[in-house]
N, C-alpha and C. Protein backbone atom coordinates (compact mmCIF):
# COMPACT_ATOMS: atom_id res chain seq x y z
N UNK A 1 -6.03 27.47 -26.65
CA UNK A 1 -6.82 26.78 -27.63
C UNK A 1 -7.55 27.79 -28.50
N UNK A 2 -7.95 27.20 -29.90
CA UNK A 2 -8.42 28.28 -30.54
C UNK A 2 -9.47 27.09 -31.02
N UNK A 3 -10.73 27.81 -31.82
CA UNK A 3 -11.48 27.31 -32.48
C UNK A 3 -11.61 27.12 -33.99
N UNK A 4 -11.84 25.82 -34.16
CA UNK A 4 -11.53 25.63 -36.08
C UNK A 4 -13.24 26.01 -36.62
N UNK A 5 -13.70 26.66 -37.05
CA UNK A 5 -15.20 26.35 -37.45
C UNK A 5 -14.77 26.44 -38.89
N UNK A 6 -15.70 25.15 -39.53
CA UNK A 6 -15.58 25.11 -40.76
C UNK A 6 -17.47 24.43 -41.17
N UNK A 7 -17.54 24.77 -42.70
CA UNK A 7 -18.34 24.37 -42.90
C UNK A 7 -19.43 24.43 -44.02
N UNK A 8 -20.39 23.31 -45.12
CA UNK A 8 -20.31 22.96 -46.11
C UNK A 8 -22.28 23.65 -46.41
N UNK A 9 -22.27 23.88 -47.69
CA UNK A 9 -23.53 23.95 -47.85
C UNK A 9 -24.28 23.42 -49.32
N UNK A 10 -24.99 23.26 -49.48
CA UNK A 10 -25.91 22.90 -50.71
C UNK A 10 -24.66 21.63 -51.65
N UNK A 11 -23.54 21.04 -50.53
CA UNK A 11 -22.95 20.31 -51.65
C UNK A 11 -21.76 20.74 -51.97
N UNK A 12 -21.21 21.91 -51.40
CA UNK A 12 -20.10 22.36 -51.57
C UNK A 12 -20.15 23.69 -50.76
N UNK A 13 -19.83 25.04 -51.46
CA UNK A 13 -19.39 26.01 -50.54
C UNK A 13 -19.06 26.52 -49.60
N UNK A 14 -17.25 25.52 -49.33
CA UNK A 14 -16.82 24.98 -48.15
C UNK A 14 -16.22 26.75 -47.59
N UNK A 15 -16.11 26.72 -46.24
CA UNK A 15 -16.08 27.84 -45.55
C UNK A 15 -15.13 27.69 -44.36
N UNK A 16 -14.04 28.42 -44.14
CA UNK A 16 -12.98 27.83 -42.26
C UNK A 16 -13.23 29.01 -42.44
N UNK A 17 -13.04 29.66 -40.64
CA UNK A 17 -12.89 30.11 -39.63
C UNK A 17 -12.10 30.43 -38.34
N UNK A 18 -11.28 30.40 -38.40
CA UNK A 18 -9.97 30.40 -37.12
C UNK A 18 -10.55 31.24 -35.77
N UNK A 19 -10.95 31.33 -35.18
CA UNK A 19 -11.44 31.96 -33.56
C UNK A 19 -10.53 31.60 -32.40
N UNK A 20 -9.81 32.52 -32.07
CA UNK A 20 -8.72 32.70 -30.57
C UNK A 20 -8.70 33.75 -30.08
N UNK A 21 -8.52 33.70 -28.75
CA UNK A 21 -9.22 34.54 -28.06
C UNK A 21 -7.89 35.77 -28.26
N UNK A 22 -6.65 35.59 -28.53
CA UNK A 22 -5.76 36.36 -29.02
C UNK A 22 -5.57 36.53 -30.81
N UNK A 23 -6.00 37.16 -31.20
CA UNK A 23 -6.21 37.86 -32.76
C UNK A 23 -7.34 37.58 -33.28
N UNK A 24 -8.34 37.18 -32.82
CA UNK A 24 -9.61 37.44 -33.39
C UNK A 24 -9.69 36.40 -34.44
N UNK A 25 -11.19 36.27 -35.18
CA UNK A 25 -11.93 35.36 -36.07
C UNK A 25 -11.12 36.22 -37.12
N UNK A 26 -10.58 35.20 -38.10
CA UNK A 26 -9.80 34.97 -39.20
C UNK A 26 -10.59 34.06 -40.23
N UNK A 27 -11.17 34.39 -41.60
CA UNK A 27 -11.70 33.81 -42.57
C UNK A 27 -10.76 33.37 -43.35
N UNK A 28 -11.01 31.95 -43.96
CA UNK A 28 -10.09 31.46 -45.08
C UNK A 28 -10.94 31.03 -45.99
N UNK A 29 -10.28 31.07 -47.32
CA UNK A 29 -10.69 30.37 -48.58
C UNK A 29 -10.46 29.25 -48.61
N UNK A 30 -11.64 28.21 -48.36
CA UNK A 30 -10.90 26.59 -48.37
C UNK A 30 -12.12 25.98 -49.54
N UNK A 31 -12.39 27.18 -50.39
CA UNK A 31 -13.32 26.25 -51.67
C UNK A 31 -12.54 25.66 -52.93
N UNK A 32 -11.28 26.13 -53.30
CA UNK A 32 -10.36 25.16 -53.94
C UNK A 32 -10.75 23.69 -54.01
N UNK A 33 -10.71 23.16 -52.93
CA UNK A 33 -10.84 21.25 -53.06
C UNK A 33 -12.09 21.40 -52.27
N UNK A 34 -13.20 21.87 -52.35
CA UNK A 34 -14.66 21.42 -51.47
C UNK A 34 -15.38 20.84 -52.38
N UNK A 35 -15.20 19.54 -52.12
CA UNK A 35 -15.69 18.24 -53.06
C UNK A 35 -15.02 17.02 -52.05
N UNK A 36 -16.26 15.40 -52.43
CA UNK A 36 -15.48 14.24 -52.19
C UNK A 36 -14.13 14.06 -52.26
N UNK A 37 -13.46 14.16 -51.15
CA UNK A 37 -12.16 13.84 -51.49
C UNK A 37 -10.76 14.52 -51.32
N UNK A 38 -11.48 15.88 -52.04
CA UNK A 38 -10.71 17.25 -51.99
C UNK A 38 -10.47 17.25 -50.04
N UNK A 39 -9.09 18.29 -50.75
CA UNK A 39 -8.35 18.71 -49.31
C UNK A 39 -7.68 19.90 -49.39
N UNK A 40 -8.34 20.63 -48.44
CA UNK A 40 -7.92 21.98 -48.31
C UNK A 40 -6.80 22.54 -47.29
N UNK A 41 -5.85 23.14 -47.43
CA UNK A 41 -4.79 23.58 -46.53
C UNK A 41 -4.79 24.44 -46.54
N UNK A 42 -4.47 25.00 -45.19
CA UNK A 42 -4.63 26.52 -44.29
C UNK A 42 -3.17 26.52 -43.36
N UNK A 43 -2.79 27.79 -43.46
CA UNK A 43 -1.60 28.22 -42.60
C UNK A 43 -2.39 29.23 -41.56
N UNK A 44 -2.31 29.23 -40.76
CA UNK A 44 -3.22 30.44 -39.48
C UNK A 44 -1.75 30.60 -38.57
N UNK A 45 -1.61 31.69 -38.47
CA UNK A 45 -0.18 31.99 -37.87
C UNK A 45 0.01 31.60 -36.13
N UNK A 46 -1.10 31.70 -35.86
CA UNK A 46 -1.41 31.16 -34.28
C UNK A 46 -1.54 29.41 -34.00
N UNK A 47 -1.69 28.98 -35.23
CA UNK A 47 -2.29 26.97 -35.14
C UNK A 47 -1.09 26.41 -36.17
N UNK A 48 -0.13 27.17 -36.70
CA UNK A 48 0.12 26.61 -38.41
C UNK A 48 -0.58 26.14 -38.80
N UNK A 49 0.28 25.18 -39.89
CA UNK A 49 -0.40 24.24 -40.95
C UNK A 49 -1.57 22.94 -40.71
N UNK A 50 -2.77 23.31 -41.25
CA UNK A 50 -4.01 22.54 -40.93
C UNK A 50 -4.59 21.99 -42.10
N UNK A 51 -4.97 21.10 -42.15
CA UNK A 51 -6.11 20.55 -43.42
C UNK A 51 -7.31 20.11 -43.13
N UNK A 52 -8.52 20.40 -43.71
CA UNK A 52 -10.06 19.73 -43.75
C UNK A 52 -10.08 18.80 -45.12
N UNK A 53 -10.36 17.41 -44.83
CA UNK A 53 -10.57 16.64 -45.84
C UNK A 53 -11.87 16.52 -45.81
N UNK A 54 -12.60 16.37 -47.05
CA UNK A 54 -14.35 16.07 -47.15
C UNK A 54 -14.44 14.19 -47.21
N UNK A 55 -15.09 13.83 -46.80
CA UNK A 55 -14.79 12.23 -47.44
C UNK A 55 -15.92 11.75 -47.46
N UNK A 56 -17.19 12.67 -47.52
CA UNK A 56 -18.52 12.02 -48.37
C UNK A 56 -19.69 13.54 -48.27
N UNK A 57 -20.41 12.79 -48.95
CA UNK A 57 -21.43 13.79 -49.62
C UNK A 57 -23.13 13.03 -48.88
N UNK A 58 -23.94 13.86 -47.92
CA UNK A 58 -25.15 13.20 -47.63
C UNK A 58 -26.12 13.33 -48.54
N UNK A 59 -26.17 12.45 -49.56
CA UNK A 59 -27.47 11.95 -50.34
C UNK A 59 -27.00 10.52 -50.79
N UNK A 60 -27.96 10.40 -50.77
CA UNK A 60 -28.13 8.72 -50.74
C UNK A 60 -27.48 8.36 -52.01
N UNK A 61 -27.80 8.53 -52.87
CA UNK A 61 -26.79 8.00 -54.56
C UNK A 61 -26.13 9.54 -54.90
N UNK A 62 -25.53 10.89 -54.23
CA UNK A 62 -24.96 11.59 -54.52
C UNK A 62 -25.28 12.42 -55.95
N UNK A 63 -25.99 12.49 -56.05
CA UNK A 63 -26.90 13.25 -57.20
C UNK A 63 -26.37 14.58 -57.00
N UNK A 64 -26.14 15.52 -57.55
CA UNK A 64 -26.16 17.18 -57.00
C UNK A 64 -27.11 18.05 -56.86
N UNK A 65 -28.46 17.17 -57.08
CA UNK A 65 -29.37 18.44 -56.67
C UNK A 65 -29.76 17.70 -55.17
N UNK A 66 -29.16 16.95 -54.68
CA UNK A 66 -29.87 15.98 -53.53
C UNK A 66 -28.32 16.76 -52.40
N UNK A 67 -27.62 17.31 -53.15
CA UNK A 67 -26.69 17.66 -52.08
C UNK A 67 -26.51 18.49 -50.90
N UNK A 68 -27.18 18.13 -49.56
CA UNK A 68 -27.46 18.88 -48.66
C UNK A 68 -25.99 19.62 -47.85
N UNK A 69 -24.73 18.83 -48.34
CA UNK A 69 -23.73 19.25 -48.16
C UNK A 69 -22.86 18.03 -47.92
N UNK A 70 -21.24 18.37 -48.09
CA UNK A 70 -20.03 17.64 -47.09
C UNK A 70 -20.29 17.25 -46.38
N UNK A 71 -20.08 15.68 -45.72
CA UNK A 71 -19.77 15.22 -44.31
C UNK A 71 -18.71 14.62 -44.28
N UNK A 72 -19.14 14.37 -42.55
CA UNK A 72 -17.41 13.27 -42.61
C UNK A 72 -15.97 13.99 -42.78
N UNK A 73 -15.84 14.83 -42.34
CA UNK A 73 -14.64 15.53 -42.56
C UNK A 73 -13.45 15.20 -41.26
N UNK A 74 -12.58 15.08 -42.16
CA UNK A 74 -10.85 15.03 -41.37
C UNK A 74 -9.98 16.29 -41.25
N UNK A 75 -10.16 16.51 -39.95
CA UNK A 75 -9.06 18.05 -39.92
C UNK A 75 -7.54 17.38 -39.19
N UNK A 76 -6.92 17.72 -40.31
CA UNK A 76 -5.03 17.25 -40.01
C UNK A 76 -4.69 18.51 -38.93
N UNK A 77 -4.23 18.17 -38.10
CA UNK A 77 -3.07 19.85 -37.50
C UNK A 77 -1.79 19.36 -37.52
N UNK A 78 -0.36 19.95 -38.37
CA UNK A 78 0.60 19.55 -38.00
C UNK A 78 1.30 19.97 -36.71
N UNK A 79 0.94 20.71 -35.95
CA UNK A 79 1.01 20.91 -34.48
C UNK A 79 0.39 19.76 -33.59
N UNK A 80 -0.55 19.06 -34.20
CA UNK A 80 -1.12 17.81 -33.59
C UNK A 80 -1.05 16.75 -33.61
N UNK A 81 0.31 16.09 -32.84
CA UNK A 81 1.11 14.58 -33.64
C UNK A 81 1.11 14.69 -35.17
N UNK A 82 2.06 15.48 -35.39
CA UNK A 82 2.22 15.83 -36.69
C UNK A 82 1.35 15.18 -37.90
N UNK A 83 0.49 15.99 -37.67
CA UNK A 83 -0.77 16.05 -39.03
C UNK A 83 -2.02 14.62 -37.97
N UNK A 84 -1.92 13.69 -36.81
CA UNK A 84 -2.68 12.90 -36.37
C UNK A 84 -4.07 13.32 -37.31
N UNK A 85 -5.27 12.87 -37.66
CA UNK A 85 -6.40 12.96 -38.26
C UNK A 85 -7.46 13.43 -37.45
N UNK A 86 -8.14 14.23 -37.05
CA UNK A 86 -9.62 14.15 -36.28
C UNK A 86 -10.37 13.55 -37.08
N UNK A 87 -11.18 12.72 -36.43
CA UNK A 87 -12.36 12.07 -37.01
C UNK A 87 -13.24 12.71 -36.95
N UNK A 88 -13.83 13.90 -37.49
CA UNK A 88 -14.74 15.09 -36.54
C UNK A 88 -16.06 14.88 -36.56
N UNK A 89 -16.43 13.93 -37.23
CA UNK A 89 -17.54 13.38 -37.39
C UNK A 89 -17.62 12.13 -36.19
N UNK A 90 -16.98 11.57 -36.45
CA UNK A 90 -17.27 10.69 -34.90
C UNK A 90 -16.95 11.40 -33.66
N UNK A 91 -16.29 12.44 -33.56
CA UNK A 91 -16.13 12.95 -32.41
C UNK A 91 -17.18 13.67 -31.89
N UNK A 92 -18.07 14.29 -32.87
CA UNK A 92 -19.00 15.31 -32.53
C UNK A 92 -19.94 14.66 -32.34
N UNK A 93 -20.35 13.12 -33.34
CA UNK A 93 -21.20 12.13 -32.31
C UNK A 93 -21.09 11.82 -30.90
N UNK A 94 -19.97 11.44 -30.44
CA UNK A 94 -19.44 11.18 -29.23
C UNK A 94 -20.00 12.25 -28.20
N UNK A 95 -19.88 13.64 -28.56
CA UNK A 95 -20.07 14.65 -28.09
C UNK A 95 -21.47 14.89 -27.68
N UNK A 96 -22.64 14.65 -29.02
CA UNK A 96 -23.94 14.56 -28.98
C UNK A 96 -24.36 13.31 -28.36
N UNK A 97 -23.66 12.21 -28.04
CA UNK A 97 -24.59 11.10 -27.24
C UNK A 97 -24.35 11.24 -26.22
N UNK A 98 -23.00 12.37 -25.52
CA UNK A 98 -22.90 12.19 -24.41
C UNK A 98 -23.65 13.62 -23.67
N UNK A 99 -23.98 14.62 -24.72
CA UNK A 99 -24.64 15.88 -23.78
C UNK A 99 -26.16 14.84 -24.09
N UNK A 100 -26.09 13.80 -24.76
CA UNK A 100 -28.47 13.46 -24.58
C UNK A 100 -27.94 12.22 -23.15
N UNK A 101 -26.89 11.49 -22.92
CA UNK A 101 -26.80 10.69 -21.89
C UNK A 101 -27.00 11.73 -20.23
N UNK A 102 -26.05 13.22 -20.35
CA UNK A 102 -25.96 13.67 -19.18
C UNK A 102 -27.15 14.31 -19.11
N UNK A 103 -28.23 14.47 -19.58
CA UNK A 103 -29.72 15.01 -19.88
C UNK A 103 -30.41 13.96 -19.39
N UNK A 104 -30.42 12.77 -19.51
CA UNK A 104 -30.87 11.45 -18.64
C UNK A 104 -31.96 11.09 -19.96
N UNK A 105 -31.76 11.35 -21.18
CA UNK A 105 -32.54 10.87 -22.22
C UNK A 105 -31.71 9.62 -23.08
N UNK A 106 -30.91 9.09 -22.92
CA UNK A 106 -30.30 7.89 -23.43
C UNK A 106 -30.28 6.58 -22.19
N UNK A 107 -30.86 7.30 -20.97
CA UNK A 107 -31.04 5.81 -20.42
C UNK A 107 -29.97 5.42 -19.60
N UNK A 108 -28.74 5.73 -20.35
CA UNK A 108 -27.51 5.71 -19.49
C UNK A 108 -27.18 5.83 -18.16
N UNK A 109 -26.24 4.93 -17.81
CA UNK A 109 -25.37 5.52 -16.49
C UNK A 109 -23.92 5.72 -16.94
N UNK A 110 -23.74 6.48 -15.99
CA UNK A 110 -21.81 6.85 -16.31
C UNK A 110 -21.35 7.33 -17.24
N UNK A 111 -21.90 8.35 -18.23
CA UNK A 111 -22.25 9.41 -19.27
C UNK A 111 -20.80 10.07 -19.26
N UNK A 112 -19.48 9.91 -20.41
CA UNK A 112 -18.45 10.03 -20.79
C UNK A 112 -18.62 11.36 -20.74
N UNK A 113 -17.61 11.89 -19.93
CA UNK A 113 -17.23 13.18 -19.53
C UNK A 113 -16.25 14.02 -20.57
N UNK A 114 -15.82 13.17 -21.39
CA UNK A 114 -14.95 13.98 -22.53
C UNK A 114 -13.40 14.05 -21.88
N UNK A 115 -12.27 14.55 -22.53
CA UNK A 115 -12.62 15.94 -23.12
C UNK A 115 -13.01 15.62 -24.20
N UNK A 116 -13.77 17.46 -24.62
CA UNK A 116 -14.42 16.75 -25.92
C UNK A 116 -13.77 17.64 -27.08
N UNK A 117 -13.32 17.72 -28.60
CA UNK A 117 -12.41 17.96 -29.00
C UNK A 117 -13.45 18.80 -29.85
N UNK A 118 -13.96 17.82 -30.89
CA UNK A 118 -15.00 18.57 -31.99
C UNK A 118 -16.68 18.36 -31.73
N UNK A 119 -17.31 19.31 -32.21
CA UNK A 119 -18.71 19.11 -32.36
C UNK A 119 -19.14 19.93 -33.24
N UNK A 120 -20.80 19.56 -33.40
CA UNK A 120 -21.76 19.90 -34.46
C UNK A 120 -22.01 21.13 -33.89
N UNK A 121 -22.38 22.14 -35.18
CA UNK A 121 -22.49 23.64 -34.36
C UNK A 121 -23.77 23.80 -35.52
N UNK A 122 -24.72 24.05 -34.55
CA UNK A 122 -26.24 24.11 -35.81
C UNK A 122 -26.70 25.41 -35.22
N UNK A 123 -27.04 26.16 -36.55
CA UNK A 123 -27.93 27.24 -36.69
C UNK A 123 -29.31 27.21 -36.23
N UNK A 124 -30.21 28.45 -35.68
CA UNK A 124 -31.67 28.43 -35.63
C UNK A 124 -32.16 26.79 -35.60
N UNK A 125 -31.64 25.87 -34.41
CA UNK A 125 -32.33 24.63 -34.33
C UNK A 125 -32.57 23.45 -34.92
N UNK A 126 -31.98 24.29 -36.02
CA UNK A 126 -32.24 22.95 -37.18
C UNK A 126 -31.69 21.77 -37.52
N UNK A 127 -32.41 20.38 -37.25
CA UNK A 127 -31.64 19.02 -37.20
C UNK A 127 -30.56 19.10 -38.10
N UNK A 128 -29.61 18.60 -37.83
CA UNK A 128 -28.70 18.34 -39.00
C UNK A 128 -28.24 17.54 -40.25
N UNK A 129 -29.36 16.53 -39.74
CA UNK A 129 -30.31 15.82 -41.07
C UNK A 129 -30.55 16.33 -42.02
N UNK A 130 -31.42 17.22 -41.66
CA UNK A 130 -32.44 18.18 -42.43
C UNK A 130 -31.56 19.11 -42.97
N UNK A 131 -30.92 20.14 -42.68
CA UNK A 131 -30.07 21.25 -43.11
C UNK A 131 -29.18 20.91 -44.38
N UNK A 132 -29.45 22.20 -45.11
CA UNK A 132 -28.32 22.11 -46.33
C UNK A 132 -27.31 22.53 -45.84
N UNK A 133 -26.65 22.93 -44.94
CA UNK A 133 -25.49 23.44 -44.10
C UNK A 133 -25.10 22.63 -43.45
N UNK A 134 -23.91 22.44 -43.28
CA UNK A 134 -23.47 21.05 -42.52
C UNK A 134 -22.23 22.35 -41.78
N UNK A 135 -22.26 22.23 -40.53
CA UNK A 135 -21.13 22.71 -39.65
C UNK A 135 -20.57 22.53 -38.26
N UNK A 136 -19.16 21.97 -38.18
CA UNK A 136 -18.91 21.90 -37.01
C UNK A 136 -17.63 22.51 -36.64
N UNK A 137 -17.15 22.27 -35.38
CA UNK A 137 -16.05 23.34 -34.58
C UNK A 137 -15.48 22.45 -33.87
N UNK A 138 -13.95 22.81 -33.93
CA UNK A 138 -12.84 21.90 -33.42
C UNK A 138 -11.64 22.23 -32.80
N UNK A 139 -11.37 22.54 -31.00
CA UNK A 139 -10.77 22.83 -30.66
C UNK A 139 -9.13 22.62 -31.34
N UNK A 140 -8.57 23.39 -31.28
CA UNK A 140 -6.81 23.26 -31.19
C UNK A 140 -6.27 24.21 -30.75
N UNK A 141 -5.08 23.41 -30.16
CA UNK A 141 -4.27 24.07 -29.67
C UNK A 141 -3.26 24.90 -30.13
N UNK A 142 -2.89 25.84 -29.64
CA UNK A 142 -2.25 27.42 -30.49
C UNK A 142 -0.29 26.80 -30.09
N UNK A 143 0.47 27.38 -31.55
CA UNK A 143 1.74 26.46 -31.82
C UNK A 143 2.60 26.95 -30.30
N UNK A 144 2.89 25.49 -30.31
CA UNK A 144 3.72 25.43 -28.95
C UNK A 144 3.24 24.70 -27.75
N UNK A 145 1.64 24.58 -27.86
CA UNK A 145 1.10 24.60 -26.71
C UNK A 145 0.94 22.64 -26.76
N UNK A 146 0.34 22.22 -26.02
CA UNK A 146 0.26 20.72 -25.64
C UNK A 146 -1.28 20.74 -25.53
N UNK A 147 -2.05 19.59 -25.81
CA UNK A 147 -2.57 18.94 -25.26
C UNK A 147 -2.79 18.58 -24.04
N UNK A 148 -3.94 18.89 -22.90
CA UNK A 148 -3.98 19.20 -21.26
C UNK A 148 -3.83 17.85 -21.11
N UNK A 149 -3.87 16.99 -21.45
CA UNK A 149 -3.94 15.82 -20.67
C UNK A 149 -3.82 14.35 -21.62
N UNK A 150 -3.31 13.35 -21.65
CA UNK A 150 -2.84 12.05 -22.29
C UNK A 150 -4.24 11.40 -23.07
N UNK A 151 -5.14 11.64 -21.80
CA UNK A 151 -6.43 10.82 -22.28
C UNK A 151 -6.93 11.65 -23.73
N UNK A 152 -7.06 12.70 -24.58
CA UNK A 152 -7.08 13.14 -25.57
C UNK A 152 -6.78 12.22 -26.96
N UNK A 153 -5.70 11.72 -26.20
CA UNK A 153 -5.22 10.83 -27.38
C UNK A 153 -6.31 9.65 -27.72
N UNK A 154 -6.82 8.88 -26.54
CA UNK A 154 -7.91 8.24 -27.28
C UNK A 154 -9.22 8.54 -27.82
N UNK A 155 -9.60 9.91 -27.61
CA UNK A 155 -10.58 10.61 -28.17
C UNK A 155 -10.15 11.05 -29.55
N UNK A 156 -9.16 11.02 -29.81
CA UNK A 156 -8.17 11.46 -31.53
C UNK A 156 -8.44 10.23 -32.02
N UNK A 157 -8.28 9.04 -31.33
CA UNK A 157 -8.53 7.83 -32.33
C UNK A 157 -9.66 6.99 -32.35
N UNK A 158 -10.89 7.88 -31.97
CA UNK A 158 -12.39 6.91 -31.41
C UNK A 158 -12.40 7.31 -33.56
């Protein structure tokens, strides 16, 4: 598995990352399409062909000086049921209700064990509300390799 980190600031100045533990952190140019909508494609010789779609902007009527950054992003892997979608935004929720459930602060019993695919990766503490940086990180798997286990698949389609 390698790590996808990608990630948006002031509204745009979209940023990937490739991290495996065989060839090292790899930077890409994915500011071409970093906008509503826009879609950026990346070849990484260890993951192939990948895409980050943006599919909203957090400010309330989308103004550009209100633009704290991209959300909501879709990373395609065609190594991953050819091109399947991450929802990486619901996944990394999933992720965050289930590390405040196993903390015993949601009240919960029986706190979803994952696996967990993508999550929110925040700087110096800072809510992610609040931040003009919006960033998260998204396991995949390196070409050839599988998916450890079936149950994955319904975490691809929460």
């Amino acid at each position: 598995m390698c790590d996808v980190w990608f990630s948006t600031s002031n509204g745009g100045n979209c940023q990937c990352t490739v991290e495996c533990a065989n060839g090292g952190k790899v930077e890409y140019n994915v500011n071409n399409a970093c906008y509503v909508g826009g879609r950026n494609y990346v070849t990484d010789p260890r993951l192939g062909e990948f895409s980050i779609t943006w599919t909203k902007k957090d400010s309330a009527d989308n103004s550009p000086w209100e633009g704290e950054g991209l959300t909501t992003p879709i990373l395609q892997v065609k190594n991953v049921g050819d091109n399947t979608p991450y929802k990486v935004s619901t996944l990394a929720k999933a992720y965050d209700t289930a590390q405040t459930c196993a903390k015993g602060l949601a009240g919960a019993l029986n706190c979803h064990k994952g696996p967990w695919v993508c999550r929110y990766t925040i700087k110096d503490n800072r809510p992610t509300a609040e931040d003009r940086v919006k960033r998260w990180s998204c396991g995949v798997p390196l070409l050839g390799a599988k998916f450890p286990d079936k149950s994955w698949d319904a975490i691809l389609d929460a």
